[in-house]
PDB file of N, CA and C in Angstrom:
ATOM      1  N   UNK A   1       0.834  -1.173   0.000  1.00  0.00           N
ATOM      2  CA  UNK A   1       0.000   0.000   0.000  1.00  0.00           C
ATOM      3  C   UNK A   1       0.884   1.243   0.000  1.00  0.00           C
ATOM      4  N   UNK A   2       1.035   2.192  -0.582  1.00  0.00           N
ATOM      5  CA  UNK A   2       1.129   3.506  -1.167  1.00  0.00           C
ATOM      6  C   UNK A   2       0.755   4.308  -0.323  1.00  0.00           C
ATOM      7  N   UNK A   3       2.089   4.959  -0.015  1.00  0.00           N
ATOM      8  CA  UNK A   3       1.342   6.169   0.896  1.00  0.00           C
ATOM      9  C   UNK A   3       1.408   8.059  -0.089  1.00  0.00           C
ATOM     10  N   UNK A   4       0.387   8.089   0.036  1.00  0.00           N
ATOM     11  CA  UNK A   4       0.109   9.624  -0.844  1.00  0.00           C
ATOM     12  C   UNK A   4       0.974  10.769   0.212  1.00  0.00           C
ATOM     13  N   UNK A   5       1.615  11.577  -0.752  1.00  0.00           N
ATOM     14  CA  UNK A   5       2.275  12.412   0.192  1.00  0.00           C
ATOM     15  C   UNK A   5       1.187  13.503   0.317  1.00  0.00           C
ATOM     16  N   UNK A   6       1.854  13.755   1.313  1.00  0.00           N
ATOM     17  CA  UNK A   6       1.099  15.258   2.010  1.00  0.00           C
ATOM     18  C   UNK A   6       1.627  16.441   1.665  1.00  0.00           C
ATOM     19  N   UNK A   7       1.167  17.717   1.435  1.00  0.00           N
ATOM     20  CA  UNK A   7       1.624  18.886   1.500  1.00  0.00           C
ATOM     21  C   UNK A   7       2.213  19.599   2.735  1.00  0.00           C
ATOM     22  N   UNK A   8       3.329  19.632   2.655  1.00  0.00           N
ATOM     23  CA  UNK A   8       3.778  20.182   4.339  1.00  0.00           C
ATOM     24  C   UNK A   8       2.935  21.508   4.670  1.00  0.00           C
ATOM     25  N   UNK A   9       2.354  22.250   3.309  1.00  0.00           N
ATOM     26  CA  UNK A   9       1.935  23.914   3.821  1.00  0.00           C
ATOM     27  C   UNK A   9       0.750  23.704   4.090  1.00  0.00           C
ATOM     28  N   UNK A  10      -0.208  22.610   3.957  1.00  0.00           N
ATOM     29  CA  UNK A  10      -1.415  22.551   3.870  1.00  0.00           C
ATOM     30  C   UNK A  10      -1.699  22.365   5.545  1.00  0.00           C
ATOM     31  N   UNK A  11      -2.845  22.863   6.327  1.00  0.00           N
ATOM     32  CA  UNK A  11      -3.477  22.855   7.632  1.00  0.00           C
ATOM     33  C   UNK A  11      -3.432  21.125   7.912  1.00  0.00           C
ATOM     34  N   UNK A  12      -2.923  20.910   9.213  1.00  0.00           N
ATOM     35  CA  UNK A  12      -2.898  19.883   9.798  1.00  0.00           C
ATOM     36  C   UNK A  12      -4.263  19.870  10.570  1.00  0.00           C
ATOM     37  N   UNK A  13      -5.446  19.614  10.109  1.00  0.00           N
ATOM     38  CA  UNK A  13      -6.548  19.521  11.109  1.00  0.00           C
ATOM     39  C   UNK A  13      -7.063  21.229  11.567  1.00  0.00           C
ATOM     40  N   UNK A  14      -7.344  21.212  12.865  1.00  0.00           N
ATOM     41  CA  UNK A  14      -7.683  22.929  13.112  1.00  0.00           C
ATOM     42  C   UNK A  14      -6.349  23.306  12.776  1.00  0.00           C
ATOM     43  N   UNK A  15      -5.017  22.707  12.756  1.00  0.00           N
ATOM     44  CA  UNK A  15      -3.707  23.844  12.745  1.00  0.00           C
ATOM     45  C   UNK A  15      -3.379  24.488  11.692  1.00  0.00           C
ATOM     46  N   UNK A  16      -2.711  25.589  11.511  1.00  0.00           N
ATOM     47  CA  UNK A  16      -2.354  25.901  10.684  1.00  0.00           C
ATOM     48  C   UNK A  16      -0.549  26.352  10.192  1.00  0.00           C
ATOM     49  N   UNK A  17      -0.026  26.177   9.392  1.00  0.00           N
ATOM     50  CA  UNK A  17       1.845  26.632   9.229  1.00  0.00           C
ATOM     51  C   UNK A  17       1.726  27.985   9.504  1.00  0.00           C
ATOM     52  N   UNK A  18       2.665  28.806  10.377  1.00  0.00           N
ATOM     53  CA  UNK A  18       2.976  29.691  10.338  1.00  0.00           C
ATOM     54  C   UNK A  18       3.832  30.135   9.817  1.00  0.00           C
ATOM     55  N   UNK A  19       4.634  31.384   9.481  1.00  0.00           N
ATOM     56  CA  UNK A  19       6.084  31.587   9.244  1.00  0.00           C
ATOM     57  C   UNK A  19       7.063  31.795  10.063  1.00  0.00           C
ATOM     58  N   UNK A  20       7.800  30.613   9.909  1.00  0.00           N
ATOM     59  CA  UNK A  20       8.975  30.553  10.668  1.00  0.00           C
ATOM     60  C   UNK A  20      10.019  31.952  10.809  1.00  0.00           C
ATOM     61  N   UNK A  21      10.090  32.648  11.841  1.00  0.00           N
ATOM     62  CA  UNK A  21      11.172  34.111  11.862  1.00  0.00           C
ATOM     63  C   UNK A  21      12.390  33.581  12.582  1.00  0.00           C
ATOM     64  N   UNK A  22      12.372  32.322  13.274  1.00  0.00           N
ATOM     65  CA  UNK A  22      13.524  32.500  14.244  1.00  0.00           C
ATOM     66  C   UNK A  22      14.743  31.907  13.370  1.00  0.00           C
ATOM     67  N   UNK A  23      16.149  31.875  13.371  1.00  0.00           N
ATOM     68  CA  UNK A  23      17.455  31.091  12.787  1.00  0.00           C
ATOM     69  C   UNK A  23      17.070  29.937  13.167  1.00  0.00           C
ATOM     70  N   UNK A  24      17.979  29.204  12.001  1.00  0.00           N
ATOM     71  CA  UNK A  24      18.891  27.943  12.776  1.00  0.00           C
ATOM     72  C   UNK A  24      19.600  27.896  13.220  1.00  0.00           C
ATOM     73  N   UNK A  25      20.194  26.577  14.109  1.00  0.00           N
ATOM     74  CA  UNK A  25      20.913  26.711  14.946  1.00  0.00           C
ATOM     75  C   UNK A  25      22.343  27.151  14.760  1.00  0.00           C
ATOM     76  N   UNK A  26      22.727  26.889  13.607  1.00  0.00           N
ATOM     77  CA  UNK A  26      24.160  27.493  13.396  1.00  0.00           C
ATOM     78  C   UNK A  26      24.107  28.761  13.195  1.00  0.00           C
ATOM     79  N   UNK A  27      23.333  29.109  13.026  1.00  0.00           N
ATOM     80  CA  UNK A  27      23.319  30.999  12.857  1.00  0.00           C
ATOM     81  C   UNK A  27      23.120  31.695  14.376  1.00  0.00           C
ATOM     82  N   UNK A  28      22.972  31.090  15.579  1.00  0.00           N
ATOM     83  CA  UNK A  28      22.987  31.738  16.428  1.00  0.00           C
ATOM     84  C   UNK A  28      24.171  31.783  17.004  1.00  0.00           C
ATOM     85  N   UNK A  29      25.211  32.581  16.528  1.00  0.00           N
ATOM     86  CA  UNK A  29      26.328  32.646  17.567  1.00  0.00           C
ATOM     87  C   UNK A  29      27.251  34.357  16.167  1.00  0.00           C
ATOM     88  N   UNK A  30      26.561  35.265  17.448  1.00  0.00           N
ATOM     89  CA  UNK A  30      27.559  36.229  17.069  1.00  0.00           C
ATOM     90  C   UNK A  30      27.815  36.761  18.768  1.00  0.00           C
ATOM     91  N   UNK A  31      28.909  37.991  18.686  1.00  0.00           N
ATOM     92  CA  UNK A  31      29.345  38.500  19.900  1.00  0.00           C
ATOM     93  C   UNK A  31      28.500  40.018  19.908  1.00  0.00           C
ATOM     94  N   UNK A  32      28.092  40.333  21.570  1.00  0.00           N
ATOM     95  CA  UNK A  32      27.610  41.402  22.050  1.00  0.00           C
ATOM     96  C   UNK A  32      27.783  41.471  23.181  1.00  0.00           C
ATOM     97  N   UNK A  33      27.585  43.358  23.472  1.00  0.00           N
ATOM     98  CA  UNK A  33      28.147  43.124  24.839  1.00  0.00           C
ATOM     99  C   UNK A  33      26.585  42.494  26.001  1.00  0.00           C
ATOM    100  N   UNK A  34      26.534  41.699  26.777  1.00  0.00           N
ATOM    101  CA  UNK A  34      25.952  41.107  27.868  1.00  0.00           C
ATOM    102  C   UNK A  34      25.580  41.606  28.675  1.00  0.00           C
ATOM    103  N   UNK A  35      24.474  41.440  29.555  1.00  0.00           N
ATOM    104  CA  UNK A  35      23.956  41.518  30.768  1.00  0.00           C
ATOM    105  C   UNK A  35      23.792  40.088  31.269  1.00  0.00           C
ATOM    106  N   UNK A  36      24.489  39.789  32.853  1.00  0.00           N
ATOM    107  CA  UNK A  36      24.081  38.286  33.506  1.00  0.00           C
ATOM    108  C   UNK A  36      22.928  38.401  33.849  1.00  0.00           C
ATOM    109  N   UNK A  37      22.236  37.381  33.646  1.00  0.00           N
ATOM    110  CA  UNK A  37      21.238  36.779  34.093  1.00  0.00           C
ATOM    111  C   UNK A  37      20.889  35.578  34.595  1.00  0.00           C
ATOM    112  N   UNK A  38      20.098  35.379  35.816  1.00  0.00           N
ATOM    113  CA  UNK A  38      19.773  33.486  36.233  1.00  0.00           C
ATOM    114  C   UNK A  38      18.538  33.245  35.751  1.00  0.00           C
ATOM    115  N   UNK A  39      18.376  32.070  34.899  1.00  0.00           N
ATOM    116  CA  UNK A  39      17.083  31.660  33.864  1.00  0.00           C
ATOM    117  C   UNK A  39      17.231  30.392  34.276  1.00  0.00           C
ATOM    118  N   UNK A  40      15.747  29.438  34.944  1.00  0.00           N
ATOM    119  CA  UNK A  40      15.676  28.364  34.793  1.00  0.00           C
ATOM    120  C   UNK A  40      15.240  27.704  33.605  1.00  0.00           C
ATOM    121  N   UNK A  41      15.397  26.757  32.821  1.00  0.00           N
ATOM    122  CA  UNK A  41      15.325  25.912  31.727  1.00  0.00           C
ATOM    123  C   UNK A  41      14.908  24.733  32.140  1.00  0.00           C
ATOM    124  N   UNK A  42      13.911  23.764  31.287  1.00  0.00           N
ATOM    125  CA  UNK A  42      13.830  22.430  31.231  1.00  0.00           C
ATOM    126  C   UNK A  42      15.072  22.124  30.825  1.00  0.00           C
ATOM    127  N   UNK A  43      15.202  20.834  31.236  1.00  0.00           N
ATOM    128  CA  UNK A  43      16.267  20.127  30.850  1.00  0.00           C
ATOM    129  C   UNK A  43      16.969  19.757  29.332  1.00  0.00           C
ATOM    130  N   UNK A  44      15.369  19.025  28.899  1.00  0.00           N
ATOM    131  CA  UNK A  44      15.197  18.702  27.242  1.00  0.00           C
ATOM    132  C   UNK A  44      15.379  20.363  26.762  1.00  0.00           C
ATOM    133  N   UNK A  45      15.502  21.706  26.730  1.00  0.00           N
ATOM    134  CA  UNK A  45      16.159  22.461  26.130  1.00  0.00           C
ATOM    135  C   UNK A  45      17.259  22.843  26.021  1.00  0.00           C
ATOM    136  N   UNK A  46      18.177  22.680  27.226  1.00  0.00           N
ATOM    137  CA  UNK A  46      19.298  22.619  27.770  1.00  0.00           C
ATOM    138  C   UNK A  46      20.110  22.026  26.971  1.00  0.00           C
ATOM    139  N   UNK A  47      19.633  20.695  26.861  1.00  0.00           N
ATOM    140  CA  UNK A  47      20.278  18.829  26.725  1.00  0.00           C
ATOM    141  C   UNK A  47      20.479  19.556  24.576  1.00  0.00           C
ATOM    142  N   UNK A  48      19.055  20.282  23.976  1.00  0.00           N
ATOM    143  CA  UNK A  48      19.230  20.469  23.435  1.00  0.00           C
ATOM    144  C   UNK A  48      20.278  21.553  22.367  1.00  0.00           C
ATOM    145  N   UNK A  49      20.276  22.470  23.427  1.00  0.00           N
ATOM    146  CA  UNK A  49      21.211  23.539  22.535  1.00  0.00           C
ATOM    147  C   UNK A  49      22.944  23.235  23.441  1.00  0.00           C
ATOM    148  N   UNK A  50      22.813  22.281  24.255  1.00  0.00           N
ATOM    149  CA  UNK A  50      24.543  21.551  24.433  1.00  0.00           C
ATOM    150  C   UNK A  50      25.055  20.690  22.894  1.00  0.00           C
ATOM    151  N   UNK A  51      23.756  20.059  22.431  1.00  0.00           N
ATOM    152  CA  UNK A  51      24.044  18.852  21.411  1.00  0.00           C
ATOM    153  C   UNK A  51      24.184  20.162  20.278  1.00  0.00           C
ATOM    154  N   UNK A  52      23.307  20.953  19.869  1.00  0.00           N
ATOM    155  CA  UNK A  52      23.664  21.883  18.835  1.00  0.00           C
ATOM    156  C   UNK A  52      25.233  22.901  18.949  1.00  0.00           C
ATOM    157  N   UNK A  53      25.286  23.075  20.508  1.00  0.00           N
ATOM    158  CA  UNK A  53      26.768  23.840  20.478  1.00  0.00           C
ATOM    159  C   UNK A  53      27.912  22.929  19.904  1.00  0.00           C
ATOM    160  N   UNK A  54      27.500  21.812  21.105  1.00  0.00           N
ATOM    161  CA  UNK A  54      29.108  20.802  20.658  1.00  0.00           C
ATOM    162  C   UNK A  54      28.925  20.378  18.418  1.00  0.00           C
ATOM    163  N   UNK A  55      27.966  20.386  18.045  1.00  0.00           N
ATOM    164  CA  UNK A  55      27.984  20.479  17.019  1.00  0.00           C
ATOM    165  C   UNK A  55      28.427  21.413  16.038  1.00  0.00           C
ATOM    166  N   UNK A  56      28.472  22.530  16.728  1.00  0.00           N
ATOM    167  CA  UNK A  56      28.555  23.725  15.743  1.00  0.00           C
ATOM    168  C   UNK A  56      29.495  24.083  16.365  1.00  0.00           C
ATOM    169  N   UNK A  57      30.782  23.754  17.412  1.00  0.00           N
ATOM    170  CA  UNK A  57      32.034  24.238  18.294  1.00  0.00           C
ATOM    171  C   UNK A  57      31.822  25.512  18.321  1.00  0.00           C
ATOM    172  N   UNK A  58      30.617  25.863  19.257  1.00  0.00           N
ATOM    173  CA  UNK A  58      30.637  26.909  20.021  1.00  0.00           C
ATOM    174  C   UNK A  58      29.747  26.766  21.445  1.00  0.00           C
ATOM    175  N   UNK A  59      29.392  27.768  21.860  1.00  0.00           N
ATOM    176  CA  UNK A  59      29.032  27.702  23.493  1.00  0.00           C
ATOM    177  C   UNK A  59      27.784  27.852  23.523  1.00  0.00           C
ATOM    178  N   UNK A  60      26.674  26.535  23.797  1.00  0.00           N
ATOM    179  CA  UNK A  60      25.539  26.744  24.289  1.00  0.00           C
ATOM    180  C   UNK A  60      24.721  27.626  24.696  1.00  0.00           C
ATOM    181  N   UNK A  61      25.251  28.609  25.778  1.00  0.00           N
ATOM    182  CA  UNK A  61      24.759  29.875  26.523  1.00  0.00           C
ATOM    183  C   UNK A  61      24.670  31.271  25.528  1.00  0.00           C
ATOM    184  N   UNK A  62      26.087  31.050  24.747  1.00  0.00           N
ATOM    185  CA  UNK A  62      25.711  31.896  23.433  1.00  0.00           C
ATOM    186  C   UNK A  62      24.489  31.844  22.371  1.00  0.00           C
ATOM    187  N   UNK A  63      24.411  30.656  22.000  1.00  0.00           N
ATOM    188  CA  UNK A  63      22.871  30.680  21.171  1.00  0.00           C
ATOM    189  C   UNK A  63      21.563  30.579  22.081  1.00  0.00           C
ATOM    190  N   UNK A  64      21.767  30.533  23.228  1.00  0.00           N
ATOM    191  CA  UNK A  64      20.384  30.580  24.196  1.00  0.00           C
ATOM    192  C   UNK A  64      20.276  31.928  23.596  1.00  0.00           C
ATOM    193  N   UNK A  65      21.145  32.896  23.842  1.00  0.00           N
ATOM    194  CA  UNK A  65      20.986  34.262  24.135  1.00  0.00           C
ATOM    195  C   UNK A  65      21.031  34.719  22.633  1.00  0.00           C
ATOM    196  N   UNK A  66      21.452  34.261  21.509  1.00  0.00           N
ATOM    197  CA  UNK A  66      21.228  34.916  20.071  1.00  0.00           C
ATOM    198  C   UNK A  66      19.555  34.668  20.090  1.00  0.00           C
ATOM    199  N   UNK A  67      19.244  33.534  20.408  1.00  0.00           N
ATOM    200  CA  UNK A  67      17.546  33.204  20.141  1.00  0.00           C
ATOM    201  C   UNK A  67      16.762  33.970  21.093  1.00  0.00           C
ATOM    202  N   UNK A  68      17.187  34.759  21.967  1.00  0.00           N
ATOM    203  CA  UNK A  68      16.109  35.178  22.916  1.00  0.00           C
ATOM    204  C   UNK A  68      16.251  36.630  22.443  1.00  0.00           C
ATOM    205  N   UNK A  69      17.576  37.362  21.872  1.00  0.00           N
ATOM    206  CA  UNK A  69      17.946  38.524  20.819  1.00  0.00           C
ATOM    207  C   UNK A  69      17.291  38.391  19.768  1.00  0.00           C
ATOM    208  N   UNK A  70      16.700  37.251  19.391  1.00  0.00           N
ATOM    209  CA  UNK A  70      16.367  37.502  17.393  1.00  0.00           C
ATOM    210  C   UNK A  70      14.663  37.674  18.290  1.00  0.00           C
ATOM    211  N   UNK A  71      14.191  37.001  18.714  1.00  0.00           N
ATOM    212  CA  UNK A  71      13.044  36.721  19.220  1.00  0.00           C
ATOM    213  C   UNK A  71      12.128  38.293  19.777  1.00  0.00           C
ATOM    214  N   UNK A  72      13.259  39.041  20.740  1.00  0.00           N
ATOM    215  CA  UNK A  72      13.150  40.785  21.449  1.00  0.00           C
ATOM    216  C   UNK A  72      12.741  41.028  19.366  1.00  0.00           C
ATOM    217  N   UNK A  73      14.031  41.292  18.991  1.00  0.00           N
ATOM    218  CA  UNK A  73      14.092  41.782  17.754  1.00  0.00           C
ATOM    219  C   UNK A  73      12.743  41.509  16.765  1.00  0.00           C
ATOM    220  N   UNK A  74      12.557  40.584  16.545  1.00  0.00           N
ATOM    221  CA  UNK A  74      11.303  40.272  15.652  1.00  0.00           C
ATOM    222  C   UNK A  74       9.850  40.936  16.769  1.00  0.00           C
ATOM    223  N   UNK A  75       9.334  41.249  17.782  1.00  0.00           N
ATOM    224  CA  UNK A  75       9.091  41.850  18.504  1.00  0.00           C
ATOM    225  C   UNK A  75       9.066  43.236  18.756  1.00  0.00           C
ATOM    226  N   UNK A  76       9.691  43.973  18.786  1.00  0.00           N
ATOM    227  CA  UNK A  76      10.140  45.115  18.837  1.00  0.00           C
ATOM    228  C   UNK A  76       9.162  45.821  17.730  1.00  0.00           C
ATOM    229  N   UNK A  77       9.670  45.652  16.415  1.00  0.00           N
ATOM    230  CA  UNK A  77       9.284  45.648  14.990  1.00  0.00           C
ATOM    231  C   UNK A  77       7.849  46.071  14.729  1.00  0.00           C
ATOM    232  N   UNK A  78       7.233  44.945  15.556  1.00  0.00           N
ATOM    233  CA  UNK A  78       5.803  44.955  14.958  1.00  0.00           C
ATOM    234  C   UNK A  78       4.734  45.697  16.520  1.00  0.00           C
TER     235      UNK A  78
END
């Protein structure tokens, strides 16, 4: 049996695709100057942008903080 493909843009049920604004993960790592901050995180996000740093040989805590910068930024805007 044959499976018919699906349209990825087409509504999943009530859902609908939005447009994606945020990077990928290799695009989050430029330098700025900082403010510290203490942020609790789930784990499974954590666990996740360690596996994307050690992938992309750079520092985890850096792309937390490019994604929470693009995120203000796309924000700001509108």
């Amino acid at each position: 049996m044959k499976k018919t493909p699906t349209d990825p843009n087409k509504p999943v049920g009530r859902l609908a695709r939005v447009a994606d604004f945020l990077p990928p993960p290799e695009k989050l790592v430029t330098p700025e100057e900082n403010v510290k901050v203490t942020i609790s995180l789930s784990r499974s996000s954590v666990r996740f942008f360690k596996q994307q740093a050690a992938k992309h040989h750079t520092k985890y805590q850096k792309m937390i903080r490019t994604l929470v910068d693009t995120y203000t930024a796309h924000y700001q805007q509108h």
